[in-house]
PDB file of N, CA and C in Angstrom:
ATOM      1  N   UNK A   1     -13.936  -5.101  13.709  1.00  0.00           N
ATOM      2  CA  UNK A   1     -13.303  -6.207  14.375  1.00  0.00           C
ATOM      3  C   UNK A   1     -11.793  -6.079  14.228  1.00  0.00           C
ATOM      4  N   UNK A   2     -11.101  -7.233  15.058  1.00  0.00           N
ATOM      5  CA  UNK A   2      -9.475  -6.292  15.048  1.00  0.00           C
ATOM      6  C   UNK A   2      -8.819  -8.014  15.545  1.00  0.00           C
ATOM      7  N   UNK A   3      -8.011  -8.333  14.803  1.00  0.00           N
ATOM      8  CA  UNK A   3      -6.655  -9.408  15.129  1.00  0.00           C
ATOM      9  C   UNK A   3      -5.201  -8.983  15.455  1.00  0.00           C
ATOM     10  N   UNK A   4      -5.487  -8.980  17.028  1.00  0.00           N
ATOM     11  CA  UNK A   4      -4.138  -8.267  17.394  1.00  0.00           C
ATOM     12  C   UNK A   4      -4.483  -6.973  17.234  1.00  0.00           C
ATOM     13  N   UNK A   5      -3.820  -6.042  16.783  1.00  0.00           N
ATOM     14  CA  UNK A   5      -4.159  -4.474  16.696  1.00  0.00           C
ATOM     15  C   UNK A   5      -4.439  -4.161  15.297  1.00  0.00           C
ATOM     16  N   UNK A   6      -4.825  -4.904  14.290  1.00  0.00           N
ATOM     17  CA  UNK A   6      -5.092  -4.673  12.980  1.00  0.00           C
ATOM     18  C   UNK A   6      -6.358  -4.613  12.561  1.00  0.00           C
ATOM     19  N   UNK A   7      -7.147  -4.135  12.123  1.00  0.00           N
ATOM     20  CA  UNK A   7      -8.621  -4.236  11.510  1.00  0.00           C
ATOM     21  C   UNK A   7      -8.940  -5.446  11.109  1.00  0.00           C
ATOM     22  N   UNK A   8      -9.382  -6.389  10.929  1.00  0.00           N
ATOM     23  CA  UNK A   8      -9.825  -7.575  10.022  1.00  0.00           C
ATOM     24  C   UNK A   8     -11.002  -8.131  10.457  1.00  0.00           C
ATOM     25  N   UNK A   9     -12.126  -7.991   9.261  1.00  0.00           N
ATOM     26  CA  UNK A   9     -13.340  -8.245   9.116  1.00  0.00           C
ATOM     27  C   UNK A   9     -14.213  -7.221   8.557  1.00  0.00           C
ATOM     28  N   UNK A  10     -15.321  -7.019   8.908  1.00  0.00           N
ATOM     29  CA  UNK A  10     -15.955  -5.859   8.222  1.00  0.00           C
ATOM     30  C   UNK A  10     -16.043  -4.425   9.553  1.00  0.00           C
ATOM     31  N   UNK A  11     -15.432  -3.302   8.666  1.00  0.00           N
ATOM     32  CA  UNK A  11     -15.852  -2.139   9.636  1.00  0.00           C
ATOM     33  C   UNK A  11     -15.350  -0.793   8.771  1.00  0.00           C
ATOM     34  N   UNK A  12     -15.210   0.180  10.011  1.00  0.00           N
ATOM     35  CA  UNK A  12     -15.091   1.576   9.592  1.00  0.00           C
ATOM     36  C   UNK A  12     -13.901   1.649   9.992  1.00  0.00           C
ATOM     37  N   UNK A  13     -12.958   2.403   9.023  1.00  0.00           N
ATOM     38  CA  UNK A  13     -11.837   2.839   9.322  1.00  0.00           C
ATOM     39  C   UNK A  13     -11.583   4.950   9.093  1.00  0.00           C
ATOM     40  N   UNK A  14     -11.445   5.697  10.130  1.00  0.00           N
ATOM     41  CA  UNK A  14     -11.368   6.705   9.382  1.00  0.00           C
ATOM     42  C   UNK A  14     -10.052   7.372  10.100  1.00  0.00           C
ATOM     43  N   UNK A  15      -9.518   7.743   8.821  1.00  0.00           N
ATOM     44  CA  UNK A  15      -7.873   8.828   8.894  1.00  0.00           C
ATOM     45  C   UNK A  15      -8.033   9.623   9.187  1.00  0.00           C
ATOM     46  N   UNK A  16      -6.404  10.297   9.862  1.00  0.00           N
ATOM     47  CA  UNK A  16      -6.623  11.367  10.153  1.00  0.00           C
ATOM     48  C   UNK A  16      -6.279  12.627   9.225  1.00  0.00           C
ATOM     49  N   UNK A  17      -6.380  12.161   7.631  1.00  0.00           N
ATOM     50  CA  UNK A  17      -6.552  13.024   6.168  1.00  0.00           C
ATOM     51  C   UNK A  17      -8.132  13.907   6.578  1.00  0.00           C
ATOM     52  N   UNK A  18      -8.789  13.132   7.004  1.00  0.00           N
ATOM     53  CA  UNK A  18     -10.390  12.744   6.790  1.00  0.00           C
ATOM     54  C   UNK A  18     -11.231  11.907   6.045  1.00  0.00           C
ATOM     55  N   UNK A  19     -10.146  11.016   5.386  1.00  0.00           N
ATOM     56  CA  UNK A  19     -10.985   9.996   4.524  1.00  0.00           C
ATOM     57  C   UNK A  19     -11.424   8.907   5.684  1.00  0.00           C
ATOM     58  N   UNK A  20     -12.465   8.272   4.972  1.00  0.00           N
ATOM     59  CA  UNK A  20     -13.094   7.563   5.313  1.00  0.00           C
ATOM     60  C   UNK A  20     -13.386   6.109   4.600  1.00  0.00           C
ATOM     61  N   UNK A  21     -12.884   4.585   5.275  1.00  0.00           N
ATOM     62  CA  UNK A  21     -12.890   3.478   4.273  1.00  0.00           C
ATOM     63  C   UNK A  21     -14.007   2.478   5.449  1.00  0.00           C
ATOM     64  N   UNK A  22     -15.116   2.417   4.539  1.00  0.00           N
ATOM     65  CA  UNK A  22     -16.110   1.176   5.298  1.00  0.00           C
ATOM     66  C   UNK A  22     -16.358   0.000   4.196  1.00  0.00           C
ATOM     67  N   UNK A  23     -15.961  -0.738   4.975  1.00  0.00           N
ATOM     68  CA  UNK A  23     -16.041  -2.062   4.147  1.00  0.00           C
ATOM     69  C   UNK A  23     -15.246  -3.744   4.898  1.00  0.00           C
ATOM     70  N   UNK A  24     -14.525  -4.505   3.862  1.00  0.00           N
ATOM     71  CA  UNK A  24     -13.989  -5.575   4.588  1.00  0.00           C
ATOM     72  C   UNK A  24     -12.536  -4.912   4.830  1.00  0.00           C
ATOM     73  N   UNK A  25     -11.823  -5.606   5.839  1.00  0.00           N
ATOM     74  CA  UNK A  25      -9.885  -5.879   5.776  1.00  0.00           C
ATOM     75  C   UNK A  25      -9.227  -7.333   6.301  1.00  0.00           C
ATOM     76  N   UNK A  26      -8.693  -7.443   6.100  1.00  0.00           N
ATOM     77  CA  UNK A  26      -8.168  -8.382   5.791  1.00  0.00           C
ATOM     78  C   UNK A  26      -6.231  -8.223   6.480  1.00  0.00           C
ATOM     79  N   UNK A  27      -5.953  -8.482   7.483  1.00  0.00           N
ATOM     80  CA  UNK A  27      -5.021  -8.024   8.241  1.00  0.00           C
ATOM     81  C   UNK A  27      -4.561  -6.503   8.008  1.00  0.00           C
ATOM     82  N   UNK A  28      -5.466  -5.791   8.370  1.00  0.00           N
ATOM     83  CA  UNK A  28      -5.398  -4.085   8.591  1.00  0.00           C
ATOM     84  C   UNK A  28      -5.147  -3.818   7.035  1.00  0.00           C
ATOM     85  N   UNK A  29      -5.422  -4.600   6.044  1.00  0.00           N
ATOM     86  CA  UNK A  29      -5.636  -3.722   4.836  1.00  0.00           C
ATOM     87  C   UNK A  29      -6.869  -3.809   4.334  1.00  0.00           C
ATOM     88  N   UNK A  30      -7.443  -2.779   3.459  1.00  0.00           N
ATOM     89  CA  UNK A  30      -8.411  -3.376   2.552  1.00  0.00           C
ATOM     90  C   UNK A  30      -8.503  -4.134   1.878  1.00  0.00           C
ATOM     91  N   UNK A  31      -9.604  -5.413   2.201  1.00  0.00           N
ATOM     92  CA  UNK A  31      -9.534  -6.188   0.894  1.00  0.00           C
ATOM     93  C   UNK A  31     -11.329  -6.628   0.654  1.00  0.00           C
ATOM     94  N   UNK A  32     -11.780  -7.012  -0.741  1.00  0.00           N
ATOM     95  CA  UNK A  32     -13.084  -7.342  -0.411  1.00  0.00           C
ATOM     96  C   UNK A  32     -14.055  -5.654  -0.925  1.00  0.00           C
ATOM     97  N   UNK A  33     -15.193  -6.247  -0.890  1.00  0.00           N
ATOM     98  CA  UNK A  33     -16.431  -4.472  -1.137  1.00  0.00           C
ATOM     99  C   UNK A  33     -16.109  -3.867  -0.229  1.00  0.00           C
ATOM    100  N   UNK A  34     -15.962  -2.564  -0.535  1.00  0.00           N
ATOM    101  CA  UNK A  34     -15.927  -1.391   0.536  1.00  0.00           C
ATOM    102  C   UNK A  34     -16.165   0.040  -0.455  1.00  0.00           C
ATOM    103  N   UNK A  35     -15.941   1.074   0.215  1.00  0.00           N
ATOM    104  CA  UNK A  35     -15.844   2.198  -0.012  1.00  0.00           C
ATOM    105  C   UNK A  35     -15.355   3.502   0.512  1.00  0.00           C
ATOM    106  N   UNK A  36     -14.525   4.101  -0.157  1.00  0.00           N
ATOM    107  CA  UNK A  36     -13.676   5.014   0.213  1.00  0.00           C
ATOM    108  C   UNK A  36     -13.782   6.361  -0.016  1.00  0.00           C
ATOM    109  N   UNK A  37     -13.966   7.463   0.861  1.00  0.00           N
ATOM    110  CA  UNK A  37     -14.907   8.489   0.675  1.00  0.00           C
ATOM    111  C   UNK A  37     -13.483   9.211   1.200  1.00  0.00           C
ATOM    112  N   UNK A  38     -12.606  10.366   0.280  1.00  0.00           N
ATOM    113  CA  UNK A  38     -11.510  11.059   0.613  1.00  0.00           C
ATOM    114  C   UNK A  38     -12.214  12.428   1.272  1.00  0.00           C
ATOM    115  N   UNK A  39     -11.240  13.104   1.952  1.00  0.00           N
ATOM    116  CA  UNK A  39     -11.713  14.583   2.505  1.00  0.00           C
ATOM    117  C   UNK A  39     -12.569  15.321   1.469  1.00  0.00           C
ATOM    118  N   UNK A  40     -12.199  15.315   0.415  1.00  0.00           N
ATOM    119  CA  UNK A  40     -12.589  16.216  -0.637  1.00  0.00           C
ATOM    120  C   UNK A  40     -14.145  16.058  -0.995  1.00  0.00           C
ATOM    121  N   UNK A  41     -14.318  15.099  -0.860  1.00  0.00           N
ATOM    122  CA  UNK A  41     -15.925  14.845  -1.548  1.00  0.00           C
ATOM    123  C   UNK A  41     -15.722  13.471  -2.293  1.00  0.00           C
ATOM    124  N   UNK A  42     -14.354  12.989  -2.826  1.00  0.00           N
ATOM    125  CA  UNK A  42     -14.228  12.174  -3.872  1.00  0.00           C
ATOM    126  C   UNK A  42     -15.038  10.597  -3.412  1.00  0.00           C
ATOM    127  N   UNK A  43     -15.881   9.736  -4.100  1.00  0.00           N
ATOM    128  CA  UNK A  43     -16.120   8.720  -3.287  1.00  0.00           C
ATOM    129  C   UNK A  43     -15.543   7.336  -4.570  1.00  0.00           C
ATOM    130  N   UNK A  44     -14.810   6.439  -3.894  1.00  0.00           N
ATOM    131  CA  UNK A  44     -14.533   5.527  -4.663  1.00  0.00           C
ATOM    132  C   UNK A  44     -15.181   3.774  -4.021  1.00  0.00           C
ATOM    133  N   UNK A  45     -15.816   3.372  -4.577  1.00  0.00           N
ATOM    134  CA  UNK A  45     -16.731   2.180  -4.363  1.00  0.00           C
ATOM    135  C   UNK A  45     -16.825   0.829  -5.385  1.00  0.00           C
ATOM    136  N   UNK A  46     -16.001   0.106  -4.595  1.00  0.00           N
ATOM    137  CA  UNK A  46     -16.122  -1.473  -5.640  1.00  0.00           C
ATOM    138  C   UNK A  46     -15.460  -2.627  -4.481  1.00  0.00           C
ATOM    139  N   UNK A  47     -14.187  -3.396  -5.263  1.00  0.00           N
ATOM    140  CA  UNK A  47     -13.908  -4.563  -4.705  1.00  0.00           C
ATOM    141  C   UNK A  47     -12.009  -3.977  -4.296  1.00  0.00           C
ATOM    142  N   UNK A  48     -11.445  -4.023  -3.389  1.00  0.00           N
ATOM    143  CA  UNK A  48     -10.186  -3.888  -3.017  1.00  0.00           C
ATOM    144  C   UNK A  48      -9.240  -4.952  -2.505  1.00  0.00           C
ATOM    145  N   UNK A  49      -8.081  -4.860  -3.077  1.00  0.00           N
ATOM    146  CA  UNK A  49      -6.993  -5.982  -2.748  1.00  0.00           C
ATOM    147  C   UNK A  49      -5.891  -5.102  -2.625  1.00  0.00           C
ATOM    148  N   UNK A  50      -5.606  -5.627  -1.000  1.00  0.00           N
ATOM    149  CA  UNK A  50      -4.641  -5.443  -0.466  1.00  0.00           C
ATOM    150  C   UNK A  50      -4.337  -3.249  -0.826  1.00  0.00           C
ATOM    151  N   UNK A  51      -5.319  -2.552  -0.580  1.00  0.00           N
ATOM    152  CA  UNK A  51      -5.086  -1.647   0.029  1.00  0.00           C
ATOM    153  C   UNK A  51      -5.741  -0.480  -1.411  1.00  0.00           C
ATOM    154  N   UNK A  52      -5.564  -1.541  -2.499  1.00  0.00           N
ATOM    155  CA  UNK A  52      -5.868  -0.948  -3.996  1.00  0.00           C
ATOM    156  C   UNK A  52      -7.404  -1.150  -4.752  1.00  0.00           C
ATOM    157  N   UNK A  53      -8.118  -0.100  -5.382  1.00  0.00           N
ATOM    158  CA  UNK A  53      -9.811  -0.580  -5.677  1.00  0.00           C
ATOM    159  C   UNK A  53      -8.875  -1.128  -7.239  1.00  0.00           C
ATOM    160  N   UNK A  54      -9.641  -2.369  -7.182  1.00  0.00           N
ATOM    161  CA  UNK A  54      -9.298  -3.752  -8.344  1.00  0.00           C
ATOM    162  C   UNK A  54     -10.426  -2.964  -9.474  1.00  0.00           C
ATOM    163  N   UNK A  55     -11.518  -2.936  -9.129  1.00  0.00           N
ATOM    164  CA  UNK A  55     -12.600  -2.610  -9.915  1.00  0.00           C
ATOM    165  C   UNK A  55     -13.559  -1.997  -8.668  1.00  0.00           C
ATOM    166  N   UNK A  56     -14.534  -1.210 -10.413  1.00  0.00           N
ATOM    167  CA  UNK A  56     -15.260   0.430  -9.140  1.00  0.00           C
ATOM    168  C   UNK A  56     -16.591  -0.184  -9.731  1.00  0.00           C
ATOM    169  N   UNK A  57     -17.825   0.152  -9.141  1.00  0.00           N
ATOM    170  CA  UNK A  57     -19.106  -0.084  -9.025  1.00  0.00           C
ATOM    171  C   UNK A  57     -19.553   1.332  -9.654  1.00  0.00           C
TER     172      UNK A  57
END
């Protein structure tokens, strides 16, 4: 979902690194459960505010 041209609500966001972030945002940042899966393999999964994982699952 999208407000104005920003992400906000629950969805998929993917860069053009190759990472990959599915979860909530909150005016085009992360905020809320999600998970963040970098090019590499790395996967990081918990609660995010404002763009940062607060705590990992």
């Amino acid at each position: 979902m999208f407000a104005g041209d920003v992400p906000d609500g629950e969805g998929v966001f993917k860069s053009v690194d190759g990472s990959v972030y599915e979860g909530h945002f909150i005016n085009g940042r992360r905020n809320g459960p999600g998970k963040l899966i970098l090019a590499n393999g790395a996967v990081y999964e918990g609660i995010f505010k404002d763009d940062e994982l607060l705590t990992s699952q």
